[in-house]
N, C-alpha and C. Protein backbone atom coordinates (compact mmCIF):
# COMPACT_ATOMS: atom_id res chain seq x y z
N UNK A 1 -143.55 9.73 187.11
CA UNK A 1 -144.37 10.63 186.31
C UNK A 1 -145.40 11.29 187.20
N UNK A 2 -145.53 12.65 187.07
CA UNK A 2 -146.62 13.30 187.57
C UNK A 2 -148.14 13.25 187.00
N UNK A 3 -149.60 12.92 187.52
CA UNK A 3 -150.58 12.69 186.87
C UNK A 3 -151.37 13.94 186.59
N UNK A 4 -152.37 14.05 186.14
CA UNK A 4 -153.50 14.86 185.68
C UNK A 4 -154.88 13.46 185.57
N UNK A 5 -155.53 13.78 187.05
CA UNK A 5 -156.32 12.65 187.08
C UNK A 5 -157.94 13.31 186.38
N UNK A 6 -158.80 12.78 186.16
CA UNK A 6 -160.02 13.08 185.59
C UNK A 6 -161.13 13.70 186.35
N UNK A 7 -161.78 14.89 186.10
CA UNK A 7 -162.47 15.07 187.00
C UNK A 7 -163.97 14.36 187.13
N UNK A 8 -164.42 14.07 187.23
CA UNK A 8 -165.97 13.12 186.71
C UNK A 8 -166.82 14.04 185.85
N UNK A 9 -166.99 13.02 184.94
CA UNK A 9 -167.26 13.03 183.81
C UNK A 9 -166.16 13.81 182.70
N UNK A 10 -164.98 13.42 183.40
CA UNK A 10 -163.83 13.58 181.84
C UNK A 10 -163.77 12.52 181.52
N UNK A 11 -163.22 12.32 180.40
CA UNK A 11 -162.68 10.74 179.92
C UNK A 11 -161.82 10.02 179.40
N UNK A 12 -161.08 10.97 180.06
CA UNK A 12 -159.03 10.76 180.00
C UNK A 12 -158.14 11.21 181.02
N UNK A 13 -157.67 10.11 181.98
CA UNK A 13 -156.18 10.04 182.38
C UNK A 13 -155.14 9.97 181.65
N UNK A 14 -154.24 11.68 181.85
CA UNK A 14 -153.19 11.82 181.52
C UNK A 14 -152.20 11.74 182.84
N UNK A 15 -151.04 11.04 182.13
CA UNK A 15 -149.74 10.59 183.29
C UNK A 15 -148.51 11.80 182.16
N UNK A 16 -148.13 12.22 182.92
CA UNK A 16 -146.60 13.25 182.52
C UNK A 16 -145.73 13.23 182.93
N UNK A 17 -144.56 13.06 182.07
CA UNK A 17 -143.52 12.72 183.67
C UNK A 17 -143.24 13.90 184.10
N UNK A 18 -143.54 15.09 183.40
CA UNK A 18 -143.20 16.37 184.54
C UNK A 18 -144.41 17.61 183.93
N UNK A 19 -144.60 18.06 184.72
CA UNK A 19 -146.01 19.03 184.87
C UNK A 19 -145.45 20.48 183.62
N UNK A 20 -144.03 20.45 183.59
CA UNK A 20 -143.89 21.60 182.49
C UNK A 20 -144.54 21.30 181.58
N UNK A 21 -144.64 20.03 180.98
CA UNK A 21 -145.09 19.85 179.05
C UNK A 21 -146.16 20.31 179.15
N UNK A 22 -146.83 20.63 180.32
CA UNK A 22 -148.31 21.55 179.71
C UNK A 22 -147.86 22.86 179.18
N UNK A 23 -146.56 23.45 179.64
CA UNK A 23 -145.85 24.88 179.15
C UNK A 23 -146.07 24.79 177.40
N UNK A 24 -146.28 23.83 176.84
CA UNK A 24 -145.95 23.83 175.56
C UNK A 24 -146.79 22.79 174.92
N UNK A 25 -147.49 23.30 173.66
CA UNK A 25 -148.45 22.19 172.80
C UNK A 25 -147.78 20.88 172.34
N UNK A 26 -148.66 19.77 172.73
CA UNK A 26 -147.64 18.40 172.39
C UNK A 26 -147.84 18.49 170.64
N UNK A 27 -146.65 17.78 170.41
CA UNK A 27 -146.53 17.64 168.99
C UNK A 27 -147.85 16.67 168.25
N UNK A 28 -147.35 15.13 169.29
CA UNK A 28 -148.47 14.35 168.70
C UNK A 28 -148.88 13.74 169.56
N UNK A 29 -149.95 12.61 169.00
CA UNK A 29 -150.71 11.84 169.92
C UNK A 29 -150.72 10.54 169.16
N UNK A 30 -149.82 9.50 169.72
CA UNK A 30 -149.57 8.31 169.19
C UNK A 30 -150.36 7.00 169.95
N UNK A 31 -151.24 6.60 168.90
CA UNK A 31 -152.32 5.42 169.43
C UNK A 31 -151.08 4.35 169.79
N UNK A 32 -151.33 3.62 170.53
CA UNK A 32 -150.43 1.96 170.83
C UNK A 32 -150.84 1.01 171.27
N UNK A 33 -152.02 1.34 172.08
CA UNK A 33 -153.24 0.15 172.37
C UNK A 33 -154.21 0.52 171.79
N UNK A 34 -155.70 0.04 171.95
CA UNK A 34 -156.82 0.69 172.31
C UNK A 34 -157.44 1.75 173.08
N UNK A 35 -157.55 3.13 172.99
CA UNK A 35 -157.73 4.15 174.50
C UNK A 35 -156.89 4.47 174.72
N UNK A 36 -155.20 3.84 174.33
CA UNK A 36 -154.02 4.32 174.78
C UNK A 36 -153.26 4.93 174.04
N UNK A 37 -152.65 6.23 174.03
CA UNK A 37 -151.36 6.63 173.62
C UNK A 37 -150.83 7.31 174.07
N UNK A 38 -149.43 7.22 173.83
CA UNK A 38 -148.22 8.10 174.45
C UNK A 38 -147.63 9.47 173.55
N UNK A 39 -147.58 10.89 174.21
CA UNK A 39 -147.92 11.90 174.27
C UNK A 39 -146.69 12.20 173.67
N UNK A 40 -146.23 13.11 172.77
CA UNK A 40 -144.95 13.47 172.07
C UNK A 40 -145.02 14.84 172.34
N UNK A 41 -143.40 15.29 172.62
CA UNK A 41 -143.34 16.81 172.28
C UNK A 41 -141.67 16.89 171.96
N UNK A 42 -141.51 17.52 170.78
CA UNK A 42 -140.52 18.04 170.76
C UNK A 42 -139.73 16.43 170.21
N UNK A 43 -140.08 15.62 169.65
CA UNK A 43 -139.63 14.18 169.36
C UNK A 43 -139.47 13.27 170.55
N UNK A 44 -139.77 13.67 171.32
CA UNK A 44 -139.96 12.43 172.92
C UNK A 44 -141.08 12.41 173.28
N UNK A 45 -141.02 11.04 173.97
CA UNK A 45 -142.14 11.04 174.76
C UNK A 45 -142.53 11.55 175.89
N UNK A 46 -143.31 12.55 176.82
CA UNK A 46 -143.22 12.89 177.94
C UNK A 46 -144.55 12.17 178.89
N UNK A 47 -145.55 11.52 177.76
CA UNK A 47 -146.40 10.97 178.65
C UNK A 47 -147.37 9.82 177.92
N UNK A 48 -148.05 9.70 178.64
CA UNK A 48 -149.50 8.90 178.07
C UNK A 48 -150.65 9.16 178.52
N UNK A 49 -151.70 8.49 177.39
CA UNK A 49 -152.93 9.00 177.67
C UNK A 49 -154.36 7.66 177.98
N UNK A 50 -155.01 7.97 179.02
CA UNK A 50 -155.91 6.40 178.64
C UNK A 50 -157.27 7.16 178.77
N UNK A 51 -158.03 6.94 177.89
CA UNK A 51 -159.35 7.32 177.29
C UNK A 51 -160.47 6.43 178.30
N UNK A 52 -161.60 6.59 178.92
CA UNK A 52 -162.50 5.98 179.87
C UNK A 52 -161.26 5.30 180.79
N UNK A 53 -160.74 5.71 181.53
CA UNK A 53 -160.23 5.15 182.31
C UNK A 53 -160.87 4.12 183.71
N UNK A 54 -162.05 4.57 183.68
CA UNK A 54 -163.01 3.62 184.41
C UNK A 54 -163.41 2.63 183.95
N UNK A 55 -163.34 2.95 182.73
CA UNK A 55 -164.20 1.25 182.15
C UNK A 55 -162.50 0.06 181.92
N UNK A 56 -161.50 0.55 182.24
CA UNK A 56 -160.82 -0.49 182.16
C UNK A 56 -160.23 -0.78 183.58
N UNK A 57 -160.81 -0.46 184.50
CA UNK A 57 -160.42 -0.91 186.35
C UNK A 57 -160.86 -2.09 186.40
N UNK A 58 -159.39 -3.49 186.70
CA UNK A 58 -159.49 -5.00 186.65
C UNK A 58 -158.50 -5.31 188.07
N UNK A 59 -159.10 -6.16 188.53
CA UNK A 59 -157.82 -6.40 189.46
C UNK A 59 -156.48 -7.81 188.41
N UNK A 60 -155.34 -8.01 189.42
CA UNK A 60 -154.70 -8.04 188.36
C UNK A 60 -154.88 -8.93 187.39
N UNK A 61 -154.61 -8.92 186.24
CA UNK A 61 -154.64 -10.10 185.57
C UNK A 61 -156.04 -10.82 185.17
N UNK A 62 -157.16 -9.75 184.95
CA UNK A 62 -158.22 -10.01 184.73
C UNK A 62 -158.50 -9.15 183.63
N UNK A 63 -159.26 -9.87 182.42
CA UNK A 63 -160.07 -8.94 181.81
C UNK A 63 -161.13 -8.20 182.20
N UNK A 64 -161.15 -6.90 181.64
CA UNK A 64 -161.99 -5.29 182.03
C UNK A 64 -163.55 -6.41 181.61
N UNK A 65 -164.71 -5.77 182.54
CA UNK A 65 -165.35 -5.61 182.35
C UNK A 65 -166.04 -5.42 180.71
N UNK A 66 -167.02 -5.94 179.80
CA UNK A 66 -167.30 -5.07 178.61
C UNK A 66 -168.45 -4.46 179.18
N UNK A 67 -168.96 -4.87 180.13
CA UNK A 67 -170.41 -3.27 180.57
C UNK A 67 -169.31 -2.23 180.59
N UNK A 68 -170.37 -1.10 180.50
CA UNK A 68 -169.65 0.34 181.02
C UNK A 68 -169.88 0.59 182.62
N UNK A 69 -168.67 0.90 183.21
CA UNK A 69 -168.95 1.52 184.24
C UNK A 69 -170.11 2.26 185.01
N UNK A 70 -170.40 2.09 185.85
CA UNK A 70 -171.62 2.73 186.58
C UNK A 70 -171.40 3.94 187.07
N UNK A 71 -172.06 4.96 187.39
CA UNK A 71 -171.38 6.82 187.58
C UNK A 71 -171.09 6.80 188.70
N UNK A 72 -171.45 5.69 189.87
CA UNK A 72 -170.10 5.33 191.38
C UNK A 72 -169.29 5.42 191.05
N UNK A 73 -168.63 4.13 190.07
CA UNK A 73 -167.43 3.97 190.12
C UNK A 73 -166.69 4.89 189.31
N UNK A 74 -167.34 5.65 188.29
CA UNK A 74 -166.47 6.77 187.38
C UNK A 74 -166.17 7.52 188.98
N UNK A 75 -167.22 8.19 189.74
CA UNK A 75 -167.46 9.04 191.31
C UNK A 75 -165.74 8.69 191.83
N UNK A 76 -166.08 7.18 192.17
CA UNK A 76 -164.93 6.66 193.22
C UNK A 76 -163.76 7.09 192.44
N UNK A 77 -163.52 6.07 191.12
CA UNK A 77 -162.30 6.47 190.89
C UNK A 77 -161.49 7.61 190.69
N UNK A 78 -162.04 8.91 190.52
CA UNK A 78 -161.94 10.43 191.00
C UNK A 78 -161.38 10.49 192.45
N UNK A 79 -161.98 9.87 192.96
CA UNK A 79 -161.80 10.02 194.51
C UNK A 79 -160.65 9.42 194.84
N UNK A 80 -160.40 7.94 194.39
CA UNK A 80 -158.94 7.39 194.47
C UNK A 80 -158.15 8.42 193.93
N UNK A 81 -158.04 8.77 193.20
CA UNK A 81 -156.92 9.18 192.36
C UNK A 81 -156.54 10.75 192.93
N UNK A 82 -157.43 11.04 193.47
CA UNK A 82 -157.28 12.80 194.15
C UNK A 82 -156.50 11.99 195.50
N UNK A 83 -157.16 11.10 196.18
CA UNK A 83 -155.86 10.58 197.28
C UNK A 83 -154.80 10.52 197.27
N UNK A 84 -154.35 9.77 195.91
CA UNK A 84 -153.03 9.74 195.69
C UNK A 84 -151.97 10.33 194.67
N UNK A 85 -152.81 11.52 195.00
CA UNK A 85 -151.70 12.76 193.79
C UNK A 85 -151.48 13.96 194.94
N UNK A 86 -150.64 14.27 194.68
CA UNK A 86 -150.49 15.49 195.13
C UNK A 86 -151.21 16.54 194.93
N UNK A 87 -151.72 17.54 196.26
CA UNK A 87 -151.46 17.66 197.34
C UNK A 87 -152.07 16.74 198.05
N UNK A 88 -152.66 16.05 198.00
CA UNK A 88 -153.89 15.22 198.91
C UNK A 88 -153.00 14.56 199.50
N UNK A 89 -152.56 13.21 198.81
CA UNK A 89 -151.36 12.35 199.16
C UNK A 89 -150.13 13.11 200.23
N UNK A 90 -149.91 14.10 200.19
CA UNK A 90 -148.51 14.83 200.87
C UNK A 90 -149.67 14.92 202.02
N UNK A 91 -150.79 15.40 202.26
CA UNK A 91 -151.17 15.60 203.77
C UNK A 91 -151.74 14.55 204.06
N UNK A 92 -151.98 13.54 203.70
CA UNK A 92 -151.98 12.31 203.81
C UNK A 92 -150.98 11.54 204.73
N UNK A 93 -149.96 11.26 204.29
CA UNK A 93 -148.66 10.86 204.63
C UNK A 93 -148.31 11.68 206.11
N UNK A 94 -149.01 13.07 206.02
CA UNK A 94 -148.45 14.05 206.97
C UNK A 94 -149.79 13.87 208.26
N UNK A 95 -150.64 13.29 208.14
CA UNK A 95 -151.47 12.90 208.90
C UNK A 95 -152.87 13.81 209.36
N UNK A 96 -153.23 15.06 208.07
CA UNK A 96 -153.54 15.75 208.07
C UNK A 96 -155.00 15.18 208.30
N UNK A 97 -155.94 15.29 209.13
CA UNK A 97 -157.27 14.70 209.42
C UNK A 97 -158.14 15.19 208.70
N UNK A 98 -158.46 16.00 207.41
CA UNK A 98 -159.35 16.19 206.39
C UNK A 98 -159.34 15.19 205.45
N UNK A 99 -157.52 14.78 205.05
CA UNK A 99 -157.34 13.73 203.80
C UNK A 99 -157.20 12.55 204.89
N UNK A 100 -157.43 12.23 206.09
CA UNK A 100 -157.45 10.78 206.81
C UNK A 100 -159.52 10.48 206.36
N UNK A 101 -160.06 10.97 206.59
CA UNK A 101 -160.99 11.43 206.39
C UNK A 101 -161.99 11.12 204.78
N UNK A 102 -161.16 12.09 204.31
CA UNK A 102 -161.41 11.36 202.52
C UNK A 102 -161.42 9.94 202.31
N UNK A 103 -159.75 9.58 202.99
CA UNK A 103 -159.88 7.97 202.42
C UNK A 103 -160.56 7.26 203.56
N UNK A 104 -161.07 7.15 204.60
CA UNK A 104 -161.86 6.67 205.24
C UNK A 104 -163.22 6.55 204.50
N UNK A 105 -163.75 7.73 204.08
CA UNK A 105 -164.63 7.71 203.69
C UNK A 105 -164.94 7.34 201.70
N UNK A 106 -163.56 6.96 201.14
CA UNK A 106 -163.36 6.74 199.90
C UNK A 106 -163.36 5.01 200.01
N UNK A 107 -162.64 4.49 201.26
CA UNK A 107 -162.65 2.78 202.07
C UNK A 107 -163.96 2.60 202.33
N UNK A 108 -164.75 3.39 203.18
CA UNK A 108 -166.20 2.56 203.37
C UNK A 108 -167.28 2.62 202.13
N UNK A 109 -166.89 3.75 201.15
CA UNK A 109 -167.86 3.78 199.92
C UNK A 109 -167.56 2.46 198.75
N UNK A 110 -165.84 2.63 198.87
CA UNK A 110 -165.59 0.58 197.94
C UNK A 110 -166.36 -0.25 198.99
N UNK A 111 -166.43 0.14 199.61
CA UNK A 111 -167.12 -1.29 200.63
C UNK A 111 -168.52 -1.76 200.44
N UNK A 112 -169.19 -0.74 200.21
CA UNK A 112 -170.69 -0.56 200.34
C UNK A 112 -171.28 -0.32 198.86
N UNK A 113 -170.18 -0.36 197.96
CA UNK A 113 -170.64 -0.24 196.55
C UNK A 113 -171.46 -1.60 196.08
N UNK A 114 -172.36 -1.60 195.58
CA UNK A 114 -173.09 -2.75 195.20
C UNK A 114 -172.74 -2.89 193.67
N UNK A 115 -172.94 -2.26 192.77
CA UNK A 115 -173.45 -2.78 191.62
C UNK A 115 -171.85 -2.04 191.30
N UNK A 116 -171.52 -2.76 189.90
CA UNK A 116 -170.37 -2.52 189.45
C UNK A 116 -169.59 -3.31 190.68
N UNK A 117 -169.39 -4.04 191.23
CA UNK A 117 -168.72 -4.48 192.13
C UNK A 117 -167.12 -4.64 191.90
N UNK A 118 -167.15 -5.81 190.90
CA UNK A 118 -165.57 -6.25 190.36
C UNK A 118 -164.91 -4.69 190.13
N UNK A 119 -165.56 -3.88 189.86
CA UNK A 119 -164.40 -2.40 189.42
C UNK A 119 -164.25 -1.80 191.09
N UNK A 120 -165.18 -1.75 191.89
CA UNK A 120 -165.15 -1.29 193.44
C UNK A 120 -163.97 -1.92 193.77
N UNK A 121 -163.65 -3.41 193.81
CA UNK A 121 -162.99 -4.13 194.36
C UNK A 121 -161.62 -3.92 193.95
N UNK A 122 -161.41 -3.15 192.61
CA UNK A 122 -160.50 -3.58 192.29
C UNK A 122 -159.70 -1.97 192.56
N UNK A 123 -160.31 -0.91 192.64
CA UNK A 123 -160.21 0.43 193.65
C UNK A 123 -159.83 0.28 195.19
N UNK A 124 -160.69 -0.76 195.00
CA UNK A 124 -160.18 -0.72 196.92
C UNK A 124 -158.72 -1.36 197.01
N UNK A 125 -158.40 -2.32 196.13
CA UNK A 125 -156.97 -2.44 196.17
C UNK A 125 -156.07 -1.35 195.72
N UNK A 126 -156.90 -0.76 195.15
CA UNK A 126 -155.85 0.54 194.68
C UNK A 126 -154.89 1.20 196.31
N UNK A 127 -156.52 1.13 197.08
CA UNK A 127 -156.22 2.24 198.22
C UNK A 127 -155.63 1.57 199.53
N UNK A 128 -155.80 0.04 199.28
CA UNK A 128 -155.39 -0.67 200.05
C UNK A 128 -154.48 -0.17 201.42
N UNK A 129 -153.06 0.41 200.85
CA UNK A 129 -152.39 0.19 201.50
C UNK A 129 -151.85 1.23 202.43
N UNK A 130 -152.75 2.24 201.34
CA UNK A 130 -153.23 3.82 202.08
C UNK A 130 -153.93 3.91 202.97
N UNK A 131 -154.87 2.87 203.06
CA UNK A 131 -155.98 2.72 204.54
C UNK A 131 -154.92 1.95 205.77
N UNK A 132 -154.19 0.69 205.55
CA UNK A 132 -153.43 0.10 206.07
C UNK A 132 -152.07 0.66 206.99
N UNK A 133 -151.97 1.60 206.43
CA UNK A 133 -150.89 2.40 206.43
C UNK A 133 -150.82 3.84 207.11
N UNK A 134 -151.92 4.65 207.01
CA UNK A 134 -152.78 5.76 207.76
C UNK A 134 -154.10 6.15 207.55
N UNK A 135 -155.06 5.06 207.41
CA UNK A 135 -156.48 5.39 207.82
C UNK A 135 -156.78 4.53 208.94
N UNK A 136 -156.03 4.34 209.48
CA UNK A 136 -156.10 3.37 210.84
C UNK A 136 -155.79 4.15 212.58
N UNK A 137 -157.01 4.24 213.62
CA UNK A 137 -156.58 5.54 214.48
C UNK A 137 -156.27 5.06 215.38
């Protein structure tokens, strides 16, 4: 699925599996969790939707936080998520030294995040393997 990540201060990650269904108004919007539902058009599903997507960043197998997120980590998780969508991610991979750069500097800000910590931590695993992998010179 292709994403539509949040810009700070939105307060919904949408996932699509393909960037046309914006060509056309979704039919519906079907709740299935809490914050969550999956996006209808045309009688299928083409996506889902998660409402504060910051306030539910857990590493695995942990319950979310009930504070609300701190405006770092809404900040950071913007920042993860522009890493790993396209275009960022493609010059990424391609070794492009603006997006080596970003996540260098997206790795030392989880690092140095103080407050909100458990949600920092659990971002930096996001990016883990993206630093591991080419933020390393």
């Amino acid at each position: 699925m292709h994403g539509a990540v949040p810009r700070p201060g939105d307060g919904v990650l949408i996932c699509l599996r393909d960037p046309d269904v914006l060509d056309e108004p979704l039919d519906a919007r079907i709740g299935i969790a809490p914050d969550v539902s999956l996006l209808v058009q045309r009688g299928a599903v083409v996506g889902w939707s998660l409402t504060d997507p910051a306030r539910h960043l857990t590493t695995a197998h942990a319950a979310p936080d009930p504070a609300p997120p701190s405006p770092a980590t809404r900040r950071l998780l913007t920042a993860c998520l522009d890493l790993l969508t396209e275009p960022v991610v493609d010059a990424l991979v391609d070794g492009d030294p603006s997006a080596l750069a970003r996540l260098r500097a997206a790795d030392l800000a989880l690092r140095a995040q103080r407050e909100d910590r458990h949600r920092a931590v659990a971002l930096r695993e996001l990016i883990a393997t993206y630093v591991n992998d080419y933020g390393r010179s």
